[in-house]
N, C-alpha and C. Protein backbone atom coordinates (compact mmCIF):
# COMPACT_ATOMS: atom_id res chain seq x y z
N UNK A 1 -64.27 56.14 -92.25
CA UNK A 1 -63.37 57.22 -92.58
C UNK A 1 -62.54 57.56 -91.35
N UNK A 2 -61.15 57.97 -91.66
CA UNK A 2 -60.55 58.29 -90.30
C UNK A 2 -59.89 59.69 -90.73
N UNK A 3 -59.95 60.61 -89.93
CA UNK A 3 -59.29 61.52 -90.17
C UNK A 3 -58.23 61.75 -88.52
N UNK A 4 -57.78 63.40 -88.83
CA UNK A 4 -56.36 63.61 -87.65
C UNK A 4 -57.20 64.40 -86.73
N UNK A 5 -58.06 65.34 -87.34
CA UNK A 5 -58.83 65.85 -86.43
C UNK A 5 -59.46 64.89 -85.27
N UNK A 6 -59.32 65.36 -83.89
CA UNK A 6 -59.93 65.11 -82.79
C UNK A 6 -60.72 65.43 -82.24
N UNK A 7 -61.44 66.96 -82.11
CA UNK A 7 -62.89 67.49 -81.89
C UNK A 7 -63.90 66.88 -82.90
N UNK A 8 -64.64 65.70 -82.65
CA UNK A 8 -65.46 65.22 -83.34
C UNK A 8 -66.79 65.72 -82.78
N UNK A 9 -67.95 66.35 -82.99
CA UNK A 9 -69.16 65.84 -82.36
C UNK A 9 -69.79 66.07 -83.35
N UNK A 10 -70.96 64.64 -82.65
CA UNK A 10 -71.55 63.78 -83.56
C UNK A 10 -73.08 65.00 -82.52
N UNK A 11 -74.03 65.16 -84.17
CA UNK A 11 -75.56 65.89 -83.27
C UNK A 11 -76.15 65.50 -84.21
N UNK A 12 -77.72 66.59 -84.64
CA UNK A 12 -78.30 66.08 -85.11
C UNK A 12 -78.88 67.72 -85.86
N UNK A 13 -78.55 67.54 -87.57
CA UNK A 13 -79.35 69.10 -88.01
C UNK A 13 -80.32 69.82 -87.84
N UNK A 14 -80.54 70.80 -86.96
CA UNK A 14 -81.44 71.42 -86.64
C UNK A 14 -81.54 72.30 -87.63
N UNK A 15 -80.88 72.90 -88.21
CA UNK A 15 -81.30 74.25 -89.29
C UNK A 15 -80.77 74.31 -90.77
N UNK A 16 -80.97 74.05 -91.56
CA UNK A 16 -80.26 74.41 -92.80
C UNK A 16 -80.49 75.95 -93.26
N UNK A 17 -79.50 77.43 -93.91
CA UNK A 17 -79.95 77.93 -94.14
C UNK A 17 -79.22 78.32 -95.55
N UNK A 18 -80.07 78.37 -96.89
CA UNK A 18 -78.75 78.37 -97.77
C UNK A 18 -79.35 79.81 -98.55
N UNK A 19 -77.83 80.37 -98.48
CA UNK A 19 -77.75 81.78 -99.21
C UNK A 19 -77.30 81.51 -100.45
N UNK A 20 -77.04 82.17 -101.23
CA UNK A 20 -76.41 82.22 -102.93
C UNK A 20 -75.64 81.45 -103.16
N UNK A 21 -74.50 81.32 -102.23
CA UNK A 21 -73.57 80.06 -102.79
C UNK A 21 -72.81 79.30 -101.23
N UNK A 22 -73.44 80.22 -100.46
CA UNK A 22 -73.20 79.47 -98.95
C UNK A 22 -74.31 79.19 -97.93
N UNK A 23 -74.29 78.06 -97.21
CA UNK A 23 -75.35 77.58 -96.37
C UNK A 23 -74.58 77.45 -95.27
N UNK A 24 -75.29 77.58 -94.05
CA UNK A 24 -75.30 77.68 -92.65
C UNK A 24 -76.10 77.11 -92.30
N UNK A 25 -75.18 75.62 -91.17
CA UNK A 25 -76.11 74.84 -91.31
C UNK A 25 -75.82 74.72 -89.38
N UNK A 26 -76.86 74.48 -88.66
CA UNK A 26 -76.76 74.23 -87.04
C UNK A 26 -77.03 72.73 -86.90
N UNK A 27 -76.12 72.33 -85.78
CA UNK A 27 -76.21 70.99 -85.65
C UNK A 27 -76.31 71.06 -84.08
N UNK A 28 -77.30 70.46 -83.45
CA UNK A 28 -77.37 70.25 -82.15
C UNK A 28 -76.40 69.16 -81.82
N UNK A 29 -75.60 69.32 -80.52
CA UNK A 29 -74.85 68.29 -79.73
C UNK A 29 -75.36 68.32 -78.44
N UNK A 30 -75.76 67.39 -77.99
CA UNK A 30 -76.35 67.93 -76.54
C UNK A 30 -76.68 68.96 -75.87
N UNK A 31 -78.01 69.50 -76.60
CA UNK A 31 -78.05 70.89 -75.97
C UNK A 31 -77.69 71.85 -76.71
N UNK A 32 -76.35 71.88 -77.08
CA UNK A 32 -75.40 72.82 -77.85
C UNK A 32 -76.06 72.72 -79.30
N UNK A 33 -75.87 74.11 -79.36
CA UNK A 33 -75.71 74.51 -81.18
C UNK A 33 -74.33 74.78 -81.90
N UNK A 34 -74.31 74.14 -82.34
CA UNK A 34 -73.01 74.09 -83.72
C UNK A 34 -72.88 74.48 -84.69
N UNK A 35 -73.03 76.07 -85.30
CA UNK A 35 -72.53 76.52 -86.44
C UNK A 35 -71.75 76.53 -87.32
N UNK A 36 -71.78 75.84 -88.65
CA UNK A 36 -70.83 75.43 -89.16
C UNK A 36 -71.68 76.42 -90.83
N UNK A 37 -70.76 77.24 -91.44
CA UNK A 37 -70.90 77.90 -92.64
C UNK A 37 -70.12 76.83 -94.00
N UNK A 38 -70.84 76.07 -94.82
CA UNK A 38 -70.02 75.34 -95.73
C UNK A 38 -70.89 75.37 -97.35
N UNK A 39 -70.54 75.64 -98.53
CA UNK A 39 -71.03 75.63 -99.74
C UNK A 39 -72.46 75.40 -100.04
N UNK A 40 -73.00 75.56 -100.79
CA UNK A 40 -74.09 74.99 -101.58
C UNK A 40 -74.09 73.61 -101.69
N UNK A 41 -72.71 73.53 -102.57
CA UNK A 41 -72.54 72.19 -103.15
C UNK A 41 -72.26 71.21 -102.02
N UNK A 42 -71.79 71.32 -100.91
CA UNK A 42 -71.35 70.30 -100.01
C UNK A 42 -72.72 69.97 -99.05
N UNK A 43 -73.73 71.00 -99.18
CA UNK A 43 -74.92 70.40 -98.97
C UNK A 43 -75.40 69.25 -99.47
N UNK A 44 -75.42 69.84 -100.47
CA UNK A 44 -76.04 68.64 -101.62
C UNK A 44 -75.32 67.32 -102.04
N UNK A 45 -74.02 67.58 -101.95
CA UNK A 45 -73.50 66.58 -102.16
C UNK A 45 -72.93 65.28 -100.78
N UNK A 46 -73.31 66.14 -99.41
CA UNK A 46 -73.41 65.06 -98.58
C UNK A 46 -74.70 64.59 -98.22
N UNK A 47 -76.03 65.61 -99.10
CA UNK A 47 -77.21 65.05 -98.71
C UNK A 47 -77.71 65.44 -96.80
N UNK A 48 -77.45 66.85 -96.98
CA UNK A 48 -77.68 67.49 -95.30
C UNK A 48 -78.80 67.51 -95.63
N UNK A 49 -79.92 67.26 -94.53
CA UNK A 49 -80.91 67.65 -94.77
C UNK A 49 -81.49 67.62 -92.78
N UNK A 50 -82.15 69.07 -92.58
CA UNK A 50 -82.64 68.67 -91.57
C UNK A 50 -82.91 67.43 -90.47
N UNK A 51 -83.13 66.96 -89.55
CA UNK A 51 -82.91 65.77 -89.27
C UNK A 51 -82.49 64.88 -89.05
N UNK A 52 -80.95 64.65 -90.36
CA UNK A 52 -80.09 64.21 -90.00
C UNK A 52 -79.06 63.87 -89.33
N UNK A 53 -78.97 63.04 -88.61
CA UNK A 53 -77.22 63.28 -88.49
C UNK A 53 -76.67 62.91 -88.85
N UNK A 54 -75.45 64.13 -88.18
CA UNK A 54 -73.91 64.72 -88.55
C UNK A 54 -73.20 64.80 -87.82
N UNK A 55 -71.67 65.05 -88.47
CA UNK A 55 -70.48 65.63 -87.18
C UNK A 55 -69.68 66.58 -87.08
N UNK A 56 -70.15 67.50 -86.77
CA UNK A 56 -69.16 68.26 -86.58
C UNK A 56 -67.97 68.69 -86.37
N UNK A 57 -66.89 68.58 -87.49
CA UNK A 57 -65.43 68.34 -87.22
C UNK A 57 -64.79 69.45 -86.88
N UNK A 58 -64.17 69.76 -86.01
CA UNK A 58 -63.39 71.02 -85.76
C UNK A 58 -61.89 70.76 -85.50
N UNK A 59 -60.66 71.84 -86.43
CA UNK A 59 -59.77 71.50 -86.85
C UNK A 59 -59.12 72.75 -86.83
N UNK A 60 -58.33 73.24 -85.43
CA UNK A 60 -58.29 74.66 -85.62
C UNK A 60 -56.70 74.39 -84.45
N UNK A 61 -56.24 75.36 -85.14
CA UNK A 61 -55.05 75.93 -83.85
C UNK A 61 -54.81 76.88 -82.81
N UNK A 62 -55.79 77.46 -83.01
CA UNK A 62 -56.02 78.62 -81.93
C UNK A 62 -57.85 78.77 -82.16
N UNK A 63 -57.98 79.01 -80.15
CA UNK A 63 -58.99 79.40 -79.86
C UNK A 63 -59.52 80.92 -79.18
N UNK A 64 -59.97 81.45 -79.58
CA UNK A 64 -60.02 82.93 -79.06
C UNK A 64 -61.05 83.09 -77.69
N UNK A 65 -60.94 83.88 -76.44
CA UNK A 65 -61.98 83.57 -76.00
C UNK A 65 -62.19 85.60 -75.43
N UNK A 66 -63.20 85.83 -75.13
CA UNK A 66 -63.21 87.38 -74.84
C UNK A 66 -64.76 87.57 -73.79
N UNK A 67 -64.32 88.59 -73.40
CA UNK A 67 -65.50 88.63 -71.96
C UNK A 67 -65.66 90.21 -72.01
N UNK A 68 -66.82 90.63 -71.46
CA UNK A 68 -67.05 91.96 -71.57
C UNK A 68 -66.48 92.40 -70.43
């Protein structure tokens, strides 16, 4: 598959958590945790399951950053 997005990282599922019709799922990248909030159905239908890996695609135009 090729997509335009360029922030790729590739980790490995550490957490699945699924609410009513949305799951939150964490993906370790070295160290890092990766929060990514995506459907029920896109669980199931890419077959996330703990353990696995995944990639984390990020596809954004602005980054916010803030400090106390």
């Amino acid at each position: 598959m090729k997509i335009s997005a360029r922030n790729q990282l590739a980790g490995t599922i550490l957490e699945i958590h699924k609410g009513a019709t949305t799951s939150h799922v964490i993906i370790e990248v070295h160290g890092a945790k990766i929060f990514a909030s995506v459907t029920n159905e896109a669980v199931d239908e890419l077959g996330l399951a703990v353990g696995k890996k995944a990639t984390a695609i990020i596809k954004a135009s602005d980054v916010m950053v803030g400090v106390a």
